[in-house]
C-alpha atoms as a PDB file:
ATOM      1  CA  UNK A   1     130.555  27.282 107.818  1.00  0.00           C
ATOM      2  CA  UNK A   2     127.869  24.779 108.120  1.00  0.00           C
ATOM      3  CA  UNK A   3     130.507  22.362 109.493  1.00  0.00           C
ATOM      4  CA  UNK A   4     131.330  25.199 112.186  1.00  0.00           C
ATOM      5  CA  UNK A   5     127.331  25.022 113.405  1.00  0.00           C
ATOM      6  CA  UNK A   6     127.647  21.343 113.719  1.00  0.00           C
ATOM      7  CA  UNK A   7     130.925  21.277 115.873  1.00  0.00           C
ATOM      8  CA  UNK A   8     130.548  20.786 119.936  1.00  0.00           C
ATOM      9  CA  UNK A   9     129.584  17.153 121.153  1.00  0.00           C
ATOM     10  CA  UNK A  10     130.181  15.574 117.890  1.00  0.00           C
ATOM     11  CA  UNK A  11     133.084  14.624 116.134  1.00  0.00           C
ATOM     12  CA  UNK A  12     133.557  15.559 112.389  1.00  0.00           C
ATOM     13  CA  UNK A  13     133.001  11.939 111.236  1.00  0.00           C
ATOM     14  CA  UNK A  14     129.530  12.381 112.748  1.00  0.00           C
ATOM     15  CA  UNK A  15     128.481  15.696 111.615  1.00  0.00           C
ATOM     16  CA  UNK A  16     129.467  14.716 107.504  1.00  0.00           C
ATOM     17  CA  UNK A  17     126.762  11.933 107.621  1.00  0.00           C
ATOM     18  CA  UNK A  18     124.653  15.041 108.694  1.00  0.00           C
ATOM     19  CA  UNK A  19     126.163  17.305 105.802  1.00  0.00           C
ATOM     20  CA  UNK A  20     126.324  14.930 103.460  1.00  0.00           C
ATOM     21  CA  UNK A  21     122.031  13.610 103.629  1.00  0.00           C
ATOM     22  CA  UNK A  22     121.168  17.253 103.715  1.00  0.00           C
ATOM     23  CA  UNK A  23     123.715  17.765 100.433  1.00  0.00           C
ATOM     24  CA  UNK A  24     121.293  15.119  99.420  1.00  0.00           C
ATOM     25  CA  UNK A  25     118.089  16.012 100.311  1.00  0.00           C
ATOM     26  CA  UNK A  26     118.482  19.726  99.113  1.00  0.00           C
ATOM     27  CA  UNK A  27     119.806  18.448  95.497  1.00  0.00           C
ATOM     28  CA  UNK A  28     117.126  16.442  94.234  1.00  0.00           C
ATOM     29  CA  UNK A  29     114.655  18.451  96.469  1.00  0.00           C
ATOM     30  CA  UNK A  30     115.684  21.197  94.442  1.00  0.00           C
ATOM     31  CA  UNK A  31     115.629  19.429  90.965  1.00  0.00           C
ATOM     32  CA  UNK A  32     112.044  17.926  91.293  1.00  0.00           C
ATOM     33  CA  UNK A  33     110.437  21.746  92.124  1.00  0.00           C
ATOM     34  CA  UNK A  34     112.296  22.751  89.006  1.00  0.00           C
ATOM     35  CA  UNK A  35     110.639  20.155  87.062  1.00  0.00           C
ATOM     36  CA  UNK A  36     107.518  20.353  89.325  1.00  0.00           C
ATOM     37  CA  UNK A  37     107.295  24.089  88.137  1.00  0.00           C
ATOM     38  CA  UNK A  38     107.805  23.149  84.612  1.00  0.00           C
ATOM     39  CA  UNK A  39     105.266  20.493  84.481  1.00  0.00           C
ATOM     40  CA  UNK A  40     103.058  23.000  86.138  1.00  0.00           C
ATOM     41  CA  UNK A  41     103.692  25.702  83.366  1.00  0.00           C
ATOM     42  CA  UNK A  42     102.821  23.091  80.949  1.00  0.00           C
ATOM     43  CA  UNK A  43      99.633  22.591  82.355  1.00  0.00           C
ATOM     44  CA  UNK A  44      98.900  19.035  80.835  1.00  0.00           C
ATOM     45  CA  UNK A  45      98.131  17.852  84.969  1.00  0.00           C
ATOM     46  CA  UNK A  46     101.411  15.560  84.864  1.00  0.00           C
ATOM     47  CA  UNK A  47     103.141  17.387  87.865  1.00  0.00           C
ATOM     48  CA  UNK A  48     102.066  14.498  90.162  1.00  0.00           C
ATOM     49  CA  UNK A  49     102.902  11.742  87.953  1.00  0.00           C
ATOM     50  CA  UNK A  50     106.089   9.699  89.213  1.00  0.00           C
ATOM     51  CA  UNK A  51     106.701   9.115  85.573  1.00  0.00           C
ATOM     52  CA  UNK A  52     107.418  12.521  84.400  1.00  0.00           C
ATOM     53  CA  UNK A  53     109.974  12.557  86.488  1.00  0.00           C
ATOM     54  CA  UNK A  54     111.499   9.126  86.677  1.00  0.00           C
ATOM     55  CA  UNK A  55     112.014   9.762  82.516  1.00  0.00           C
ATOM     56  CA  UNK A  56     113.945  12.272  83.020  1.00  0.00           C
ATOM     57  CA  UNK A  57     116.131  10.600  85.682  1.00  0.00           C
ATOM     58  CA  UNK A  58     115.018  12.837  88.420  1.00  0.00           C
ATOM     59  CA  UNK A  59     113.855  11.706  92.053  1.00  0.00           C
ATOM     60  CA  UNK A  60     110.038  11.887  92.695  1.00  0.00           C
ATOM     61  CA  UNK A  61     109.815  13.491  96.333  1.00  0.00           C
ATOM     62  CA  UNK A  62     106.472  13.498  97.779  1.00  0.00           C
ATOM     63  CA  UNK A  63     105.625  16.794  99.966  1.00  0.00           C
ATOM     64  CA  UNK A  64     106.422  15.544 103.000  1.00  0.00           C
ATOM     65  CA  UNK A  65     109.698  15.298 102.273  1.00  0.00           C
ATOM     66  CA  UNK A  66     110.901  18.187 100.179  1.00  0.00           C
ATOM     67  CA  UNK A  67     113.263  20.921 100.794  1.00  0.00           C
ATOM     68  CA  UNK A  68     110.435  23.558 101.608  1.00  0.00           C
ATOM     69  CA  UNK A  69     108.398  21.725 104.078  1.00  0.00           C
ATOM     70  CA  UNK A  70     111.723  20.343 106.284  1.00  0.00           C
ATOM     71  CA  UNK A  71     112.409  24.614 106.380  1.00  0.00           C
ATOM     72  CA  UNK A  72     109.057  25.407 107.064  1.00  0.00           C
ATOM     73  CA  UNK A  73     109.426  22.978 110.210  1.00  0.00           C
ATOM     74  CA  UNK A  74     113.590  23.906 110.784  1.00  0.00           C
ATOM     75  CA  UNK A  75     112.810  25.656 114.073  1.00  0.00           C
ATOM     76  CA  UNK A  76     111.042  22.921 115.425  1.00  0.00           C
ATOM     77  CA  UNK A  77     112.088  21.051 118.260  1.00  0.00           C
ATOM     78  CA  UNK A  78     110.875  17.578 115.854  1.00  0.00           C
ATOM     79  CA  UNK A  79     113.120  18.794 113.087  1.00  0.00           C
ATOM     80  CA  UNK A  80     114.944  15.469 113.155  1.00  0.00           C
ATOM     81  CA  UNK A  81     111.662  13.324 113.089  1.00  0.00           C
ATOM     82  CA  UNK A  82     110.614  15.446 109.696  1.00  0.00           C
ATOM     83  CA  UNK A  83     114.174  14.755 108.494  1.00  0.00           C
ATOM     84  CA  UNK A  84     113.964  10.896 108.914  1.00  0.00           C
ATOM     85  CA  UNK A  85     110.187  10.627 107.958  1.00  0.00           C
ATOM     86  CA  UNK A  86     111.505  12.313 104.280  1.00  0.00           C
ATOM     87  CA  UNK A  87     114.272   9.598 103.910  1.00  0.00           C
ATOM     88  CA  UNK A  88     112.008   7.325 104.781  1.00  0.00           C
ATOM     89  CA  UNK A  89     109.285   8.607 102.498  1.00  0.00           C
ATOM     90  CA  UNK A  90     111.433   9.589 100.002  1.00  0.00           C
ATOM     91  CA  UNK A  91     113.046   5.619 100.093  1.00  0.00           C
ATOM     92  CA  UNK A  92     109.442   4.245 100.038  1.00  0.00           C
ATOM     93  CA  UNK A  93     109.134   5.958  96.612  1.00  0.00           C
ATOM     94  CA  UNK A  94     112.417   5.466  95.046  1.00  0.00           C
ATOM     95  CA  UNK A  95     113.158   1.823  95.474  1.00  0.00           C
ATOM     96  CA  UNK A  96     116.451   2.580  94.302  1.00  0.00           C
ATOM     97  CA  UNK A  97     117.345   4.000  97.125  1.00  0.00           C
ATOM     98  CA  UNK A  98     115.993   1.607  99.687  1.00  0.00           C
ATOM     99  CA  UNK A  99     118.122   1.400 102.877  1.00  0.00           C
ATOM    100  CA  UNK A 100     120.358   3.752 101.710  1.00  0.00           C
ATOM    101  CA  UNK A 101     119.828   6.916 102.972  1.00  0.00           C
ATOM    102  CA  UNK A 102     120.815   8.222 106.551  1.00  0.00           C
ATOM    103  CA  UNK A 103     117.977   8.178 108.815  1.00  0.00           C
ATOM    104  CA  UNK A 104     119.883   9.108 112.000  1.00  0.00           C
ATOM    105  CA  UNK A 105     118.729  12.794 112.911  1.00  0.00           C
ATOM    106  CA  UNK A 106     116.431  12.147 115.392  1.00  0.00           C
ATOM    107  CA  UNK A 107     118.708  10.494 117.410  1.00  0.00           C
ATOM    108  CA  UNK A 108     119.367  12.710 120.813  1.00  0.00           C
ATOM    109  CA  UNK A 109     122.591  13.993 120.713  1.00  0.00           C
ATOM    110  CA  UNK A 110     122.149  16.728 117.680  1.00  0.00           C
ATOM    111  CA  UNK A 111     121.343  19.643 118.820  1.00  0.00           C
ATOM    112  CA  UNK A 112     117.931  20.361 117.109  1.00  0.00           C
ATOM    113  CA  UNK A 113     118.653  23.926 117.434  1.00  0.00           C
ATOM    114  CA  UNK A 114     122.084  23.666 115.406  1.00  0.00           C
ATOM    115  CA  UNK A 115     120.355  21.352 113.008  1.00  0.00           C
ATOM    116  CA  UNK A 116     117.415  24.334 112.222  1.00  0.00           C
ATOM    117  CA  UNK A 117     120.341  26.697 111.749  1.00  0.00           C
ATOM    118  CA  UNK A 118     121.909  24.381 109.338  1.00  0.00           C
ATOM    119  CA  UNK A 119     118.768  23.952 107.377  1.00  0.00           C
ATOM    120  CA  UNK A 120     118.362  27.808 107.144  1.00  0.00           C
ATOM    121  CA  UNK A 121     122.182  28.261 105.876  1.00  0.00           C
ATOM    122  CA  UNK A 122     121.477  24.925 103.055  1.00  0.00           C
ATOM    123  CA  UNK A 123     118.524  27.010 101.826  1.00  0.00           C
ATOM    124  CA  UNK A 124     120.629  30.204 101.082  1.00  0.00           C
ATOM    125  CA  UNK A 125     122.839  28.029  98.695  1.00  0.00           C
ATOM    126  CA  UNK A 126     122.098  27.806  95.273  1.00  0.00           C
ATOM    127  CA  UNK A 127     122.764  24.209  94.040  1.00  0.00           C
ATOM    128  CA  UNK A 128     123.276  24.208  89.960  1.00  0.00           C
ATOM    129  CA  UNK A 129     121.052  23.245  87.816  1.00  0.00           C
ATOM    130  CA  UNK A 130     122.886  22.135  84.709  1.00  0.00           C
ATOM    131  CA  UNK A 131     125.963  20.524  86.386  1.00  0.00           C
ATOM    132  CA  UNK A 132     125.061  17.088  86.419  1.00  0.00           C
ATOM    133  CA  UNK A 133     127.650  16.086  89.269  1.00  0.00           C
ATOM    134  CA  UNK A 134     127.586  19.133  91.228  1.00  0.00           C
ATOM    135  CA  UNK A 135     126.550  16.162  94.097  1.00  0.00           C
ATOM    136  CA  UNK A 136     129.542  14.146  93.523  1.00  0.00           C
ATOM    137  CA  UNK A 137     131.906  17.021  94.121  1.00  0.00           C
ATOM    138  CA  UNK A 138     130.080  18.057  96.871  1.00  0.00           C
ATOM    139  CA  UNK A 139     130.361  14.760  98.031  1.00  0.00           C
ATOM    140  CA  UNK A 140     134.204  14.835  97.438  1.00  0.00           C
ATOM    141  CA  UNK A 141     134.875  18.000  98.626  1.00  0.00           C
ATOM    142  CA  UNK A 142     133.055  17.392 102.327  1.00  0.00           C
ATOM    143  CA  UNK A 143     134.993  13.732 102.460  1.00  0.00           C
ATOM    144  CA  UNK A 144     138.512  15.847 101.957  1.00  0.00           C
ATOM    145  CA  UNK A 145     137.774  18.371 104.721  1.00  0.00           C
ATOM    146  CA  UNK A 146     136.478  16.393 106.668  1.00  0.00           C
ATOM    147  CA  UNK A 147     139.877  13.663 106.442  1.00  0.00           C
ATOM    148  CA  UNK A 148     141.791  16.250 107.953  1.00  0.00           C
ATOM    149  CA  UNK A 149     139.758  17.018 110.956  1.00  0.00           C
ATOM    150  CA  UNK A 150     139.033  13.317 111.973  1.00  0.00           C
ATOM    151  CA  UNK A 151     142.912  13.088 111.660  1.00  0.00           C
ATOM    152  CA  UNK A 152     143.316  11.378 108.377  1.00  0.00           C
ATOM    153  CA  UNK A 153     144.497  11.956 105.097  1.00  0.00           C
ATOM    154  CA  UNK A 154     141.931  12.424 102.349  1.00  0.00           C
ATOM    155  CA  UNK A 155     143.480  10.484  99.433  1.00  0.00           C
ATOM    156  CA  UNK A 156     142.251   7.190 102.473  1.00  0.00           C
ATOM    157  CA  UNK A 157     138.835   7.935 101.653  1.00  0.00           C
ATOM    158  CA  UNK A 158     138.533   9.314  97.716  1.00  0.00           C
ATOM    159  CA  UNK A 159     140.761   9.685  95.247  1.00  0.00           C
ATOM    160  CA  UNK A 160     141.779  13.493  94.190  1.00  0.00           C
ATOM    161  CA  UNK A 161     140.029  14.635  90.815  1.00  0.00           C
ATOM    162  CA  UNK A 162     143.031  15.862  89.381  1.00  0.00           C
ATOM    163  CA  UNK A 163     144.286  11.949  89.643  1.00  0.00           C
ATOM    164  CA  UNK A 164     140.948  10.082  88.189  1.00  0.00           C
ATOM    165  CA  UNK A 165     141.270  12.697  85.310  1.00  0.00           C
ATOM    166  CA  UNK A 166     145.279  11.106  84.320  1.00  0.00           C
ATOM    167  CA  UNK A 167     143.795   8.222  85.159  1.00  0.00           C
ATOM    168  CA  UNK A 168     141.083   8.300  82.408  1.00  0.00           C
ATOM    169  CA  UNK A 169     143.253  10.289  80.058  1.00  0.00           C
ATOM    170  CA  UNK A 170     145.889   7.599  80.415  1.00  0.00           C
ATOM    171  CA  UNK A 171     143.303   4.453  80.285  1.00  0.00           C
ATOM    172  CA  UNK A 172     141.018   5.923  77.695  1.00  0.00           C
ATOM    173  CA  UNK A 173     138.167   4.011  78.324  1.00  0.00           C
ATOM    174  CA  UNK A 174     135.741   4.643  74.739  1.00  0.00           C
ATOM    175  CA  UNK A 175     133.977   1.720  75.193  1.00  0.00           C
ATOM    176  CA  UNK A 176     133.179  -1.891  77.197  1.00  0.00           C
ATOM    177  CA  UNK A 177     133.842  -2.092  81.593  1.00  0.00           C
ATOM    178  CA  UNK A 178     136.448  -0.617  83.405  1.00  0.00           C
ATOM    179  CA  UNK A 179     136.651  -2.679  86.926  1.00  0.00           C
ATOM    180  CA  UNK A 180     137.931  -0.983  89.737  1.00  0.00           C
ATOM    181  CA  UNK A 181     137.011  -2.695  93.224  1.00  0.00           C
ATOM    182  CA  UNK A 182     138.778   0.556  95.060  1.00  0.00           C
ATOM    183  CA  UNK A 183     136.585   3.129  93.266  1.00  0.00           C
ATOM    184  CA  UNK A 184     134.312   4.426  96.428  1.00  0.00           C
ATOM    185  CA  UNK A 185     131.532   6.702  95.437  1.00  0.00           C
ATOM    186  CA  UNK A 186     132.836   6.478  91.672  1.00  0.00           C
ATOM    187  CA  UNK A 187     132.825   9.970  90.936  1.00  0.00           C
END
């Protein structure tokens, strides 16, 4: 559906980078209020310390760059300037993440109006909280859909879960590396 918003003077390989950094942005967006609220509900002050979150493997996202404030400015014609100032912000914090993350939404030929609606229909989904690599499948899922539309087959981009599950089950891999040069995003 979101894909369907997008669709118009961009092709589908376009539009996933857009899908795919809001997937993003929305995920650990979502999982640092969670633990934001927590810490909050505490009440020992550490809700603003980069540490309680970086223990528990969990992004640090200054205001300026979470999920609530790029909504509250969706419907703004800027929308893609706040979208690239929270990757930007958002790399500036995590140094893990430095260079990595789109920072392309500005850029003239998204529709800014298209982009708000897409915004409003990520915030009606409910990303899981317990499922660990609900962002991998995501990830997956968007790459196979959008294979076919660009004209190509998915199993040229990622390999099907079904077939890194035999995979494992065959290679039973309890302990040392496993090497695999072809593995993509790993998932």
């Amino acid at each position: 559906d979101i894909a369907c918003t997008l669709r118009g003077n961009m092709d589908a390989s376009e539009y996933k980078q857009v899908i795919l950094g809001l997937i993003f942005l929305k995920y650990i967006s979502d999982k640092f209020e969670a633990k934001y609220k927590e810490l909050v509900a505490e009440g020992d002050g550490f809700e603003d310390d980069e540490d309680a979150y970086i223990a528990e493997n969990i992004f640090f996202v200054p205001e300026d760059a979470r999920w609530s404030y790029i909504l509250e400015n969706a419907n703004r014609e800027e929308i893609g300037q706040v979208i690239d100032n929270a990757m930007k912000i958002i790399e500036k914090n995590n140094t893990r993440l430095k260079n990595v993350l789109p920072k392309n939404f500005a850029r003239e030929e998204l529709d800014k109006r298209k982009l708000g609606e897409v915004i409003t229909k990520f915030n009606n989904i409910e990303i899981p909280k317990n499922d660990n690599d609900v962002l991998g499948r995501a990830y997956e899922y968007c790459l196979s859909q959008f294979a076919e539309q660009e004209g190509k087959k998915g199993g040229e981009f990622y390999t099907p879960e079904c077939v890194v599950k035999t995979i494992v089950e065959i290679l039973k891999p309890y302990n040392g590396r496993v090497y695999d040069p072809c593995c993509g995003s790993g998932g």
